[in-house]
C-alpha atoms as a PDB file:
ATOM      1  CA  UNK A   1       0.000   0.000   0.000  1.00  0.00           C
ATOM      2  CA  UNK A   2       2.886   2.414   1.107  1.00  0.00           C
ATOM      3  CA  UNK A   3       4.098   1.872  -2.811  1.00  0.00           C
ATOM      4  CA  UNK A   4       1.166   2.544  -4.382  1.00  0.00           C
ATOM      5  CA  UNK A   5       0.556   6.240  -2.149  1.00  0.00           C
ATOM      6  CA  UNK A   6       4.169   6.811  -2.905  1.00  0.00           C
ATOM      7  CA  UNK A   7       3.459   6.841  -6.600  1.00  0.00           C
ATOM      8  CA  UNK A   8       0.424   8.420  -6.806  1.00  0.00           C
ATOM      9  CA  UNK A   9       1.737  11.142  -4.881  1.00  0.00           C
ATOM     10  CA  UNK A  10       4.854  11.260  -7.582  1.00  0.00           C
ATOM     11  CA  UNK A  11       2.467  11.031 -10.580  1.00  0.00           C
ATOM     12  CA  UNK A  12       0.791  14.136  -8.957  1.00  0.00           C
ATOM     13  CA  UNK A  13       3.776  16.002  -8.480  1.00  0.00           C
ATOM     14  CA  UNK A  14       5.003  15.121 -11.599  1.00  0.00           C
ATOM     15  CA  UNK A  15       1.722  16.539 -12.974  1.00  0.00           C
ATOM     16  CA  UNK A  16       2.340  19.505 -11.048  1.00  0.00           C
ATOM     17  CA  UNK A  17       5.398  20.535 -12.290  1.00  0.00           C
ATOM     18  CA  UNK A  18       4.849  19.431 -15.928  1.00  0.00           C
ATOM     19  CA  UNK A  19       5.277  22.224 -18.456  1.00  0.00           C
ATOM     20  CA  UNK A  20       2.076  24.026 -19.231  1.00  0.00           C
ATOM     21  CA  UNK A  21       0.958  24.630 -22.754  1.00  0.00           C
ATOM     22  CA  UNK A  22      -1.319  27.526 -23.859  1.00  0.00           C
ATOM     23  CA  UNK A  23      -4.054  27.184 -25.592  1.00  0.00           C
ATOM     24  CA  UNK A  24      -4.212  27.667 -28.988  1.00  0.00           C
ATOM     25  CA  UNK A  25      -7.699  27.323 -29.753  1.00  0.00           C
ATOM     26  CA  UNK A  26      -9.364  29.950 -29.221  1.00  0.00           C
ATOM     27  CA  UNK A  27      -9.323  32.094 -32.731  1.00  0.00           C
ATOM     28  CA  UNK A  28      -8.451  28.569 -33.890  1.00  0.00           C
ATOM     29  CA  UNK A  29     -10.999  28.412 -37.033  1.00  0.00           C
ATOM     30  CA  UNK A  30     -11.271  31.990 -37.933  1.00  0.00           C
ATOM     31  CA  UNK A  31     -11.313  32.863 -41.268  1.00  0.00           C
ATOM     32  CA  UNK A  32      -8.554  36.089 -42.573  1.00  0.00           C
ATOM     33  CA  UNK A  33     -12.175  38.464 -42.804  1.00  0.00           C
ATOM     34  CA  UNK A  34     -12.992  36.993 -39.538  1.00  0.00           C
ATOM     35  CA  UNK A  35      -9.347  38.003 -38.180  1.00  0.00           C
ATOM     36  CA  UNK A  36      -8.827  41.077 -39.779  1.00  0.00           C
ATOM     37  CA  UNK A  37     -12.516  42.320 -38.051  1.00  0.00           C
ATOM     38  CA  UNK A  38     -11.254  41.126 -34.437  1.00  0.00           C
ATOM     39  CA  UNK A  39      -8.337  43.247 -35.256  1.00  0.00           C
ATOM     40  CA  UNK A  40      -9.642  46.377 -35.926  1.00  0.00           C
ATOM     41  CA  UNK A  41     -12.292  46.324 -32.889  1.00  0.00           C
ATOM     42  CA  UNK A  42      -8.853  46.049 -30.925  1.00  0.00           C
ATOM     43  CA  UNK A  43      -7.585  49.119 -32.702  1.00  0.00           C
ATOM     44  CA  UNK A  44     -11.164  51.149 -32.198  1.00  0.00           C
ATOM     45  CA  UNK A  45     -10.935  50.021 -28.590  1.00  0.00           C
ATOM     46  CA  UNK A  46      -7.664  51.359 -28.360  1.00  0.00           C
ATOM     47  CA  UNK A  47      -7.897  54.856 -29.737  1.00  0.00           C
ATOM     48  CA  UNK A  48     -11.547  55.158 -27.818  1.00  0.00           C
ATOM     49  CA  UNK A  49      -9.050  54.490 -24.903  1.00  0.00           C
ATOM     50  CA  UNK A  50      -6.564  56.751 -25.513  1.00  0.00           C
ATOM     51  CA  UNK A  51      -8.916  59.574 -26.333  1.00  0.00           C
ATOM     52  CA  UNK A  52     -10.309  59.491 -22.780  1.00  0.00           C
ATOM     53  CA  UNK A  53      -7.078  59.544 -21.207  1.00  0.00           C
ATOM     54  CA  UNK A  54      -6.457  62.959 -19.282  1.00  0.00           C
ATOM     55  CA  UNK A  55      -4.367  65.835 -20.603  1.00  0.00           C
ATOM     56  CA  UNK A  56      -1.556  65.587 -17.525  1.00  0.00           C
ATOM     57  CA  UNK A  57      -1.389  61.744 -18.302  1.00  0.00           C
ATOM     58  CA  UNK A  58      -0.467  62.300 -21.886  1.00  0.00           C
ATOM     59  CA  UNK A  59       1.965  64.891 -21.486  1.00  0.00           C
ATOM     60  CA  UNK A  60       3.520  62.198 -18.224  1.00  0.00           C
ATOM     61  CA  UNK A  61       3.641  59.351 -21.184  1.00  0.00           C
ATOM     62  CA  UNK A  62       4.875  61.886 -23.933  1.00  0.00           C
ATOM     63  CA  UNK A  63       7.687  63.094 -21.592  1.00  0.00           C
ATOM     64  CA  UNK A  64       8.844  59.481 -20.591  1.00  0.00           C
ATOM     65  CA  UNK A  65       8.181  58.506 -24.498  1.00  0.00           C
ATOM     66  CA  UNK A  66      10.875  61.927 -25.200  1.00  0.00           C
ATOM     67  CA  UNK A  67      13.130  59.944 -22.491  1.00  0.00           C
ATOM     68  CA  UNK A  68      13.238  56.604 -23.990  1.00  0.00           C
ATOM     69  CA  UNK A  69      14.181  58.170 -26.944  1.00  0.00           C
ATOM     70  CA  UNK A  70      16.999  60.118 -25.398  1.00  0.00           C
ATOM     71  CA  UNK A  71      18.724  56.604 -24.407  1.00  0.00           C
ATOM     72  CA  UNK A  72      16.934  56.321 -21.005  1.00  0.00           C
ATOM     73  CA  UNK A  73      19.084  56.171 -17.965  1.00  0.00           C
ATOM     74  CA  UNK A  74      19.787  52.699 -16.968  1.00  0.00           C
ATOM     75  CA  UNK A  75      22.848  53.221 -19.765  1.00  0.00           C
ATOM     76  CA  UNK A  76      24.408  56.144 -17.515  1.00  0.00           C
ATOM     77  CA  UNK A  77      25.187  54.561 -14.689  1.00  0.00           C
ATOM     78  CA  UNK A  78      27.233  51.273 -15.908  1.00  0.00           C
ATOM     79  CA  UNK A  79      29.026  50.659 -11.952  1.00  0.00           C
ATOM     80  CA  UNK A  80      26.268  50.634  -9.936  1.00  0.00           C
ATOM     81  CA  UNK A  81      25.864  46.334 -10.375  1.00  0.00           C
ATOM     82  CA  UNK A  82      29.322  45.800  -9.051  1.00  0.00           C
ATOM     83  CA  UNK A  83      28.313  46.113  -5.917  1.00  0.00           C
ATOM     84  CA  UNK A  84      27.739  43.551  -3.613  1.00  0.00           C
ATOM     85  CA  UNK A  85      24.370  42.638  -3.618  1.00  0.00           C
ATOM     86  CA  UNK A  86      24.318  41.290   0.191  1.00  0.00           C
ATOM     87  CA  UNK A  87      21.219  42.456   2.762  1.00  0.00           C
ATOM     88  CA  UNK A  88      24.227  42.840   5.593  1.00  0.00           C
ATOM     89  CA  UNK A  89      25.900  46.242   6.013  1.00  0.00           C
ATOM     90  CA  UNK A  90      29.246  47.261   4.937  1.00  0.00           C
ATOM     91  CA  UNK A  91      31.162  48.189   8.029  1.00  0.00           C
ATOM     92  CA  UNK A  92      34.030  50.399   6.640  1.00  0.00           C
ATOM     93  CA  UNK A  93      37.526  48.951   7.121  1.00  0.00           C
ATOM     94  CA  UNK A  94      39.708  50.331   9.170  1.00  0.00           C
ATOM     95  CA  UNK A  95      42.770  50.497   6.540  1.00  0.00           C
ATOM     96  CA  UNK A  96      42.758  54.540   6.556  1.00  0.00           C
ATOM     97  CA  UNK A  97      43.727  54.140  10.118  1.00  0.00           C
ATOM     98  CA  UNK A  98      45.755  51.233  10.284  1.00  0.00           C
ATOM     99  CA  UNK A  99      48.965  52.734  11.197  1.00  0.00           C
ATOM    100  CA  UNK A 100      48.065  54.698  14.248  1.00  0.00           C
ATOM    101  CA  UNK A 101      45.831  51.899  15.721  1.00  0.00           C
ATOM    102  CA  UNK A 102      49.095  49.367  15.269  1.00  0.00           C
ATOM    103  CA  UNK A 103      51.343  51.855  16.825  1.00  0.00           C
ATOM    104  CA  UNK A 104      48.544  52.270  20.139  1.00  0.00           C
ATOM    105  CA  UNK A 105      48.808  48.439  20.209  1.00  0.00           C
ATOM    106  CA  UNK A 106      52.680  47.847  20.457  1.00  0.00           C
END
């Protein structure tokens, strides 16, 4: 009995983690006329969309539009990632002051 839980419980698990596919069926049989229709009622809902959008949130998207253009500003900073990434502080070391505190120890 013991054998038979212990492999339905790794058939399940198995199951579990198994790759999951999309679905491809849903425009599955839809003629090119049929396509091209669906299409545009995305492109009507879209501009019906962006004509009610307020006039402060299209200047906010035009200006960060202007600054993806400009090269954006991830490319500016290049040594920020070679830092360490650890949670712990950084106590400073004490090298600047090595030579006194050596001397006070002698």
């Amino acid at each position: 009995m013991h054998d038979y839980l212990l492999e339905q419980w790794r058939e399940e698990r198995a199951m579990k983690k198994a790759k999951k596919i999309k679905s491809k069926g849903k425009h599955k049989g839809e003629t090119p006329e049929e396509r091209r229709e669906r299409k545009e009622r995305k492109k009507e809902k879209r501009a019906r969309r962006e004509a009610r959008k307020s006039e402060g949130l299209k200047g906010v998207e035009a200006l960060l539009k202007s600054l993806d253009q400009r090269g954006g500003g991830r490319e500016e900073r290049p040594g920020r990632r070679d830092r360490s990434r650890s949670r712990s502080p950084h106590r400073l070391s004490r090298d600047w002051n090595d030579g006194r505190a050596r001397e006070n120890d002698r």
